[in-house]
Protein backbone atom coordinates (compact mmCIF):
# COMPACT_ATOMS: atom_id res chain seq x y z
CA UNK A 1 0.00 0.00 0.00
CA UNK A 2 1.49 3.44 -0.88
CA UNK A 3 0.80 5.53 2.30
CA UNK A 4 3.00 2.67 4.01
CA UNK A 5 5.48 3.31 1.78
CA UNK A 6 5.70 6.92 1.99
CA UNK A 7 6.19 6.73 5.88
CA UNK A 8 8.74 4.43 5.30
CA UNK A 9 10.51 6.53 3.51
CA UNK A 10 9.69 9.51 5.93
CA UNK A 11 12.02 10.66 8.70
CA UNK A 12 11.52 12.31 11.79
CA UNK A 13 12.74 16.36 11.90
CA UNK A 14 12.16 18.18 14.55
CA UNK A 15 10.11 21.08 15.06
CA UNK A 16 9.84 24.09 17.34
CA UNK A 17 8.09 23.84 20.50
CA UNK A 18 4.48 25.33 20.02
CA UNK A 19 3.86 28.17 21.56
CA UNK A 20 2.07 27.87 25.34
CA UNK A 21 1.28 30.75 27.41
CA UNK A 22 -1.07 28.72 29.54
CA UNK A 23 -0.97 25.50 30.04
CA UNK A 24 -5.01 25.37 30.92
CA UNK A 25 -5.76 26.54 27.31
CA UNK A 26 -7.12 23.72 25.03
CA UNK A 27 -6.18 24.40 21.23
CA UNK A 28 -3.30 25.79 19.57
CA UNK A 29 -1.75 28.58 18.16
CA UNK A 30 -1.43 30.44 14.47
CA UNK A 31 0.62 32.96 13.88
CA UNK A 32 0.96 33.42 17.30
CA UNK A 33 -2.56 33.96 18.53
CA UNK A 34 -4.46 31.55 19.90
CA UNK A 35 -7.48 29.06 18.59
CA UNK A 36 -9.35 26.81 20.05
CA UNK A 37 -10.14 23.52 18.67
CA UNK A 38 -13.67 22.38 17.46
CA UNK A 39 -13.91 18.21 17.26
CA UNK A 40 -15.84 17.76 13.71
CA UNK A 41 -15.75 14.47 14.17
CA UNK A 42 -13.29 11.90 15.97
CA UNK A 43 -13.19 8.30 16.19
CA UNK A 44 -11.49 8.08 12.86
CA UNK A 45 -8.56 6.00 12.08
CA UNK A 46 -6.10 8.41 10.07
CA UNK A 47 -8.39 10.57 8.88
CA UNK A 48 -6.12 11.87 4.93
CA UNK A 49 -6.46 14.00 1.92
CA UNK A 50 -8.60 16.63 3.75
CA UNK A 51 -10.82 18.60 1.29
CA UNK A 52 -13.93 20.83 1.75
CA UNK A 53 -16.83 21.40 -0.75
CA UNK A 54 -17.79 24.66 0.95
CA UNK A 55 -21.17 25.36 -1.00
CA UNK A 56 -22.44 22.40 0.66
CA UNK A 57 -19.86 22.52 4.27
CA UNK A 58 -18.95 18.64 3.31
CA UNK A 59 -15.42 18.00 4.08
CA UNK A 60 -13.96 14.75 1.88
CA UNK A 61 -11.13 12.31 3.18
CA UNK A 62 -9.37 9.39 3.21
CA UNK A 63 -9.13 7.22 6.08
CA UNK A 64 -8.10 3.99 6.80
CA UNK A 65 -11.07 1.28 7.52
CA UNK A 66 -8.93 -1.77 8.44
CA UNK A 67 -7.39 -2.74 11.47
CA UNK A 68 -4.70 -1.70 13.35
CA UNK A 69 -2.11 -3.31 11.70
CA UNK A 70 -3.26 -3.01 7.66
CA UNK A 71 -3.77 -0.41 5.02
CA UNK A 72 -7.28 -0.60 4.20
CA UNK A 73 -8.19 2.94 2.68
CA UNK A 74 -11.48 4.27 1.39
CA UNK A 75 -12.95 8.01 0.97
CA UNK A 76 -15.97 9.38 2.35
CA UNK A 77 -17.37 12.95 3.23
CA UNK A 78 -18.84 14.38 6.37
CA UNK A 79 -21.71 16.60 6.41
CA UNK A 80 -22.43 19.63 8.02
CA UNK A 81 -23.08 18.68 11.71
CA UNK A 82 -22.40 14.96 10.68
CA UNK A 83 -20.14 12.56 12.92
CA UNK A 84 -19.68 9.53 10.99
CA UNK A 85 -18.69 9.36 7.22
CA UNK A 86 -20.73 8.85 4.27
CA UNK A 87 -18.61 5.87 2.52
CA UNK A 88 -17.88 5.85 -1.07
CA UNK A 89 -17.09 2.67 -1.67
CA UNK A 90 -17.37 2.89 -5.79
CA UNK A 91 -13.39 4.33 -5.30
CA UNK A 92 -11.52 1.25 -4.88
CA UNK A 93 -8.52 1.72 -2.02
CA UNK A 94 -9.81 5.63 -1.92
CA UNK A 95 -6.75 7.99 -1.36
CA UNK A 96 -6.96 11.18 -2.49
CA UNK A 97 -9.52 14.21 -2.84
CA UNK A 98 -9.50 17.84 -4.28
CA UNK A 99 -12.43 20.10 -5.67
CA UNK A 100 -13.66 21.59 -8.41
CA UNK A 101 -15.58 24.59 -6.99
CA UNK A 102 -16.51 26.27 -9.77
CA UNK A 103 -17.96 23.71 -10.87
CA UNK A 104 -19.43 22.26 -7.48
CA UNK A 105 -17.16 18.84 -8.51
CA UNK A 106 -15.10 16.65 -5.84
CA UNK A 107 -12.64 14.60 -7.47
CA UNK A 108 -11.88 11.39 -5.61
CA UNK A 109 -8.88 9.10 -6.61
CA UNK A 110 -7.98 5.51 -6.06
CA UNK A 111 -6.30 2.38 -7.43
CA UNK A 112 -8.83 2.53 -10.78
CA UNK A 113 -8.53 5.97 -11.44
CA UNK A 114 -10.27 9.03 -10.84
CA UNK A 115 -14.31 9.82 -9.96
CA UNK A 116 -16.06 12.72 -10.37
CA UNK A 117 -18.37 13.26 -7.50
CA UNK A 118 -21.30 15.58 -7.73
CA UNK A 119 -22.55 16.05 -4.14
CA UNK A 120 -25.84 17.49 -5.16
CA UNK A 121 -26.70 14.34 -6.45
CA UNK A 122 -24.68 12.22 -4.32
CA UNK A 123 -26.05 8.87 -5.86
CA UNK A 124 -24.00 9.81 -8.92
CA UNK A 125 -20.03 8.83 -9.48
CA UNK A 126 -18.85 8.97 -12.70
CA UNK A 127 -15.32 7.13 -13.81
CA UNK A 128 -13.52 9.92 -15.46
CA UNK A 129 -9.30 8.84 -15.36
CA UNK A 130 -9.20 4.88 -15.75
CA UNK A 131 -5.87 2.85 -15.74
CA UNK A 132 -3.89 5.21 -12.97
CA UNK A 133 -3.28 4.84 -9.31
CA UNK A 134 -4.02 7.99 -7.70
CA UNK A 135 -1.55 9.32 -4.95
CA UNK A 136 -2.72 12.95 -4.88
CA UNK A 137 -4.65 15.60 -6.48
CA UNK A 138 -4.59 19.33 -6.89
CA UNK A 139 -7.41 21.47 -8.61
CA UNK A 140 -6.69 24.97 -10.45
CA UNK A 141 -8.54 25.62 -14.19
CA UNK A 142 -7.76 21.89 -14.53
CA UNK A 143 -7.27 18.53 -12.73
CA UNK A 144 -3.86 17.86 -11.66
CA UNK A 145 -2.66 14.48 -10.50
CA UNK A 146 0.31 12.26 -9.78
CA UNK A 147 0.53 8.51 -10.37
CA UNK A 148 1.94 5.93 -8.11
CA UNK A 149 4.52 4.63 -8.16
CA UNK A 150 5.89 6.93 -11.15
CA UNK A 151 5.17 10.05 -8.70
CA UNK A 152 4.77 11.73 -12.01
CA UNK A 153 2.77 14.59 -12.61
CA UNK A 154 -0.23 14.56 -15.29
CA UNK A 155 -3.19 16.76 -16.18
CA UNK A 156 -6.74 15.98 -17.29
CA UNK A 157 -8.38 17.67 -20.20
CA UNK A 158 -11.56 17.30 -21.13
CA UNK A 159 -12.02 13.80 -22.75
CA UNK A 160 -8.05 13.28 -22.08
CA UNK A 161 -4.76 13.52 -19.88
CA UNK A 162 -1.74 13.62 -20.38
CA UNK A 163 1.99 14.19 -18.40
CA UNK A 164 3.49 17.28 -17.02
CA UNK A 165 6.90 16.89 -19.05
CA UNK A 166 8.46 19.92 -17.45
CA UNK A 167 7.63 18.50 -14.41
CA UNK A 168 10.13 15.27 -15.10
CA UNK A 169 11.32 14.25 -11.56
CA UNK A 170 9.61 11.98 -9.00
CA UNK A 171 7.01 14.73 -6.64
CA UNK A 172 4.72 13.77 -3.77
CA UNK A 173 2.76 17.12 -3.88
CA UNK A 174 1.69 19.94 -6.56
CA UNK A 175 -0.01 23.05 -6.15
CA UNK A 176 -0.67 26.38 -7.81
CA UNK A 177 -0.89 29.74 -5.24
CA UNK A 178 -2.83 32.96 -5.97
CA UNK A 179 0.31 34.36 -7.91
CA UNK A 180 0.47 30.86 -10.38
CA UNK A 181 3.49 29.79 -8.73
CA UNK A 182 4.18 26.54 -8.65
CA UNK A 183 5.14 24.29 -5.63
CA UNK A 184 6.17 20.88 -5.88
CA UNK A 185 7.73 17.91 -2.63
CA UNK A 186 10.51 15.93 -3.61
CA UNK A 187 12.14 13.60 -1.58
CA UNK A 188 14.72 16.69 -0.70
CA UNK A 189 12.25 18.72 -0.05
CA UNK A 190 10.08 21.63 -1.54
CA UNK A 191 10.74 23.85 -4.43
CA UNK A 192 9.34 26.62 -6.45
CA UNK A 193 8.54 27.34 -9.96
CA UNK A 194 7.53 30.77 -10.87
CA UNK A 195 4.81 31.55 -12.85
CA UNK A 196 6.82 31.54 -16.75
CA UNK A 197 9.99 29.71 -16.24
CA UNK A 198 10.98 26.44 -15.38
CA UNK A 199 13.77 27.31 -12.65
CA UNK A 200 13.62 24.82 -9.19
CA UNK A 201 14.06 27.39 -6.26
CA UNK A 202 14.68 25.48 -3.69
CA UNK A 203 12.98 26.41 0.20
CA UNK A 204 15.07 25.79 3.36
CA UNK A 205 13.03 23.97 6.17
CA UNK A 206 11.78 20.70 6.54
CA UNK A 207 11.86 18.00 3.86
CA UNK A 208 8.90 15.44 4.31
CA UNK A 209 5.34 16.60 4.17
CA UNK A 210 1.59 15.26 4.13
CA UNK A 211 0.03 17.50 2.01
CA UNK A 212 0.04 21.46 -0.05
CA UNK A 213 -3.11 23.38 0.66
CA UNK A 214 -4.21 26.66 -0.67
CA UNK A 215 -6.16 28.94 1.54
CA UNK A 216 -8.80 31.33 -0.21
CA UNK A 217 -6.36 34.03 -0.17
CA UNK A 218 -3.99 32.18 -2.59
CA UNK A 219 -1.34 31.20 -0.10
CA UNK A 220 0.17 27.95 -0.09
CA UNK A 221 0.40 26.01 3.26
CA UNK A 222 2.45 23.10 3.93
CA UNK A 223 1.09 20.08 5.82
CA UNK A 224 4.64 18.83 8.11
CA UNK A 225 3.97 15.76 10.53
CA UNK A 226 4.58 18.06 13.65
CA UNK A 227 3.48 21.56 12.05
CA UNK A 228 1.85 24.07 8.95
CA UNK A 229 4.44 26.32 7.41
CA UNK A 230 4.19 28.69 4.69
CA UNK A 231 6.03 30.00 2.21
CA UNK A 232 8.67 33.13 2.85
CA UNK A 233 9.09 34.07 -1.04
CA UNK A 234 11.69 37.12 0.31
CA UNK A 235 14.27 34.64 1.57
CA UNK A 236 13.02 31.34 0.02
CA UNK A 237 12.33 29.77 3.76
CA UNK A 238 9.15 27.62 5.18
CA UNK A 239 8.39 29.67 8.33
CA UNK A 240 6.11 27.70 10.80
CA UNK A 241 2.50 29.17 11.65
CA UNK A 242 1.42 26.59 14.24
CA UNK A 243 2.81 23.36 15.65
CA UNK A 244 0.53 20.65 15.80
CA UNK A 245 1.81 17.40 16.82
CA UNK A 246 1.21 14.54 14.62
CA UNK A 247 -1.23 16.24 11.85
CA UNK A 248 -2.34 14.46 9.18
CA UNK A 249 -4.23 16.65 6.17
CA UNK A 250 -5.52 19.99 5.05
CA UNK A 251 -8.07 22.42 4.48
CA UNK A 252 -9.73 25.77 5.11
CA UNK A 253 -13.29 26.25 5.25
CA UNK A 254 -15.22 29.52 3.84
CA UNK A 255 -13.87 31.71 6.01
CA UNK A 256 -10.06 30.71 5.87
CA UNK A 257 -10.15 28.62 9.22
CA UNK A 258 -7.92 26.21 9.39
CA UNK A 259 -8.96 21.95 9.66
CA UNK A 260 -6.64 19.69 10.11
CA UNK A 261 -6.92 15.83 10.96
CA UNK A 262 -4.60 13.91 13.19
CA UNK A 263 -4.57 9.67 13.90
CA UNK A 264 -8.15 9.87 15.24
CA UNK A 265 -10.39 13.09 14.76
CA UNK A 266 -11.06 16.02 12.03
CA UNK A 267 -10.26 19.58 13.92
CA UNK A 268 -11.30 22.97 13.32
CA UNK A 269 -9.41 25.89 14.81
CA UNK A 270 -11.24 28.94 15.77
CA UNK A 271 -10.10 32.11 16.99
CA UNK A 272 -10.44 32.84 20.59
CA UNK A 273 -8.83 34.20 23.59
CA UNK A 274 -7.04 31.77 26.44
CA UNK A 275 -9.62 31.17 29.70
C-alpha cells in the first residue's frame, strides 16, 4: 500500500516547541494567537487528503477502515453537523480528494482511477481517469494528479490527460498559489517554480510533508507531521504558523479557518482568547 510506503521513507525532523502561554488553554496557536479547537468528528482512524466542498460545508477524506495493523483505505465525506462518514465505496482503495468549486465537482482518486463526485446528487459517481493509481490531487482551471509509483505529474483535459513533461522528476505534492506559482515535494524537499519559467528554487526547512493546501487568499500552506508552514518568497524559507503534533491533512473552510486531521479526529481551529 502506498501511504505505508511513503512513511517508510519519511524521517523524523524536529520542530519548534508550540507556543504555550497557559498550560489550561485547550487548542493551539497560528501565527501566534491563539485558537481553540472544534472536534468535527473523531473516532477516525487516520483521517487523509482533507478537502472541503464549501457550498455544501462537506469535508472529503481518506481514512483507513482496516485494522490496526493493515492499510485498508477508502474516501468518504462528512456533512455539516455529521459525525460519521458517508462511505464511497465505488473508489476502490480511496486515497486522495481535491475540488472543483466552480464547478461544485469533488474529485476522488484511487487504485482505478479518478471519480467525479457531484454532491448534489450524491447517488452519482462517474469514472472519469481509468488505468492510474491515484496518490494525490490538486485542482486549479484543470485537474492535476500524480501517479503511483511513477510520482509523475499529469493533467486531465476534457475527454483526455496527459503528463506534465516539465515537471520530469519523481514529486509527492503539486499546487498552484494565488500568484500561479508553482510548488512541488521531492524527496529533498520543496521547491518553487515561478509563474513563466521552469527554474527549481529550492525552500530551506523541513523535507517530508503530508500534504500542499491553498487557503482562499492564494497562499500555499504546507502540511509537516509536527506543524503548517508557509512559504517566505523574500528569503526562500518555510516559516512555521502553528505546531501541531502529529497532523495528518488539510483544508480551510469559507472563512479561511484552518482543519486539520490527526490519527483519530477532524479539527477545526477557531479564533479565541485563552480562559
Amino acid at each position: 500500500m502506498k501511504f505505508a510506503i511513503f512513511f517508510v521513507v519519511s524521517v523524523v525532523f524536529i520542530c519548534s516547541a508550540e507556543l504555550i502561554k497557559d498550560p489550561k488553554c485547550k487548542g493551539s496557536y497560528v501565527n501566534g494567537k491563539f485558537h481553540k479547537k472544534h472536534i468535527i468528528a473523531n473516532g477516525l482512524n487516520r483521517p487523509y487528503q482533507l478537502s472541503i466542498y464549501n457550498l455544501h460545508h462537506a469535508i472529503y477524506f481518506s481514512y483507513n477502515v482496516g485494522g490496526d495493523d493493515e492499510d485498508k483505505f477508502e474516501i468518504g465525506y462528512l456533512k455539516k453537523d455529521q459525525k460519521v462518514p458517508t462511505p464511497i465505496p465505488a473508489v476502490k482503495n480511496g486515497f486522495a480528494t481535491t475540488i472543483d468549486h466552480h464547478h461544485g465537482i469533488s474529485y476522488l482518486g484511487g487504485s482505478d482511477g479518478i471519480y467525479a463526485h457531484d454532491f448534489t446528487k450524491p447517488d452519482e459517481i462517474k469514472h472519469v481517469v481509468k488505468q492510474h493509481n491515484i496518490w494525490d490531487m490538486f485542482y486549479k482551471e484543470h485537474l492535476y494528479f500524480i501517479v503511483y509509483p511513477s510520482q509523475r505529474l499529469h493533467k486531465k483535459h476534457e475527454n483526455s490527460s496527459e503528463l506534465v513533461e516539465h515537471i520530469s522528476e519523481k514529486i509527492y505534492q503539486f499546487a498552484i498559489d494565488g500568484d500561479e506559482d508553482i510548488f512541488i515535494t521531492t524527496a529533498d524537499g520543496v521547491f518553487q517554480i515561478k509563474n513563466g519559467t521552469t527554474e527549481r528554487i529550492p525552500f530551506t526547512g523541513p523535507k517530508i510533508f503530508r500534504a500542499i493546501e491553498v487557503d482562499h487568499q492564494g497562499v500555499a500552506h504546507f502540511c509537516g507531521q509536527n506543524a503548517i508552514y508557509v512559504a517566505n518568497k523574500d528569503n526562500n524559507a518555510l516559516e512555521e504558523i502553528a505546531h501541531i503534533k502529529n497532523i495528518f491533512g488539510l483544508t480551510f473552510d469559507a472563512e479561511d479557518h484552518i482543519i486539520y486531521s490527526d490519527p483519530h479526529e477532524i479539527v477545526k481551529l477557531l479564533p479565541d482568547t485563552c480562559k
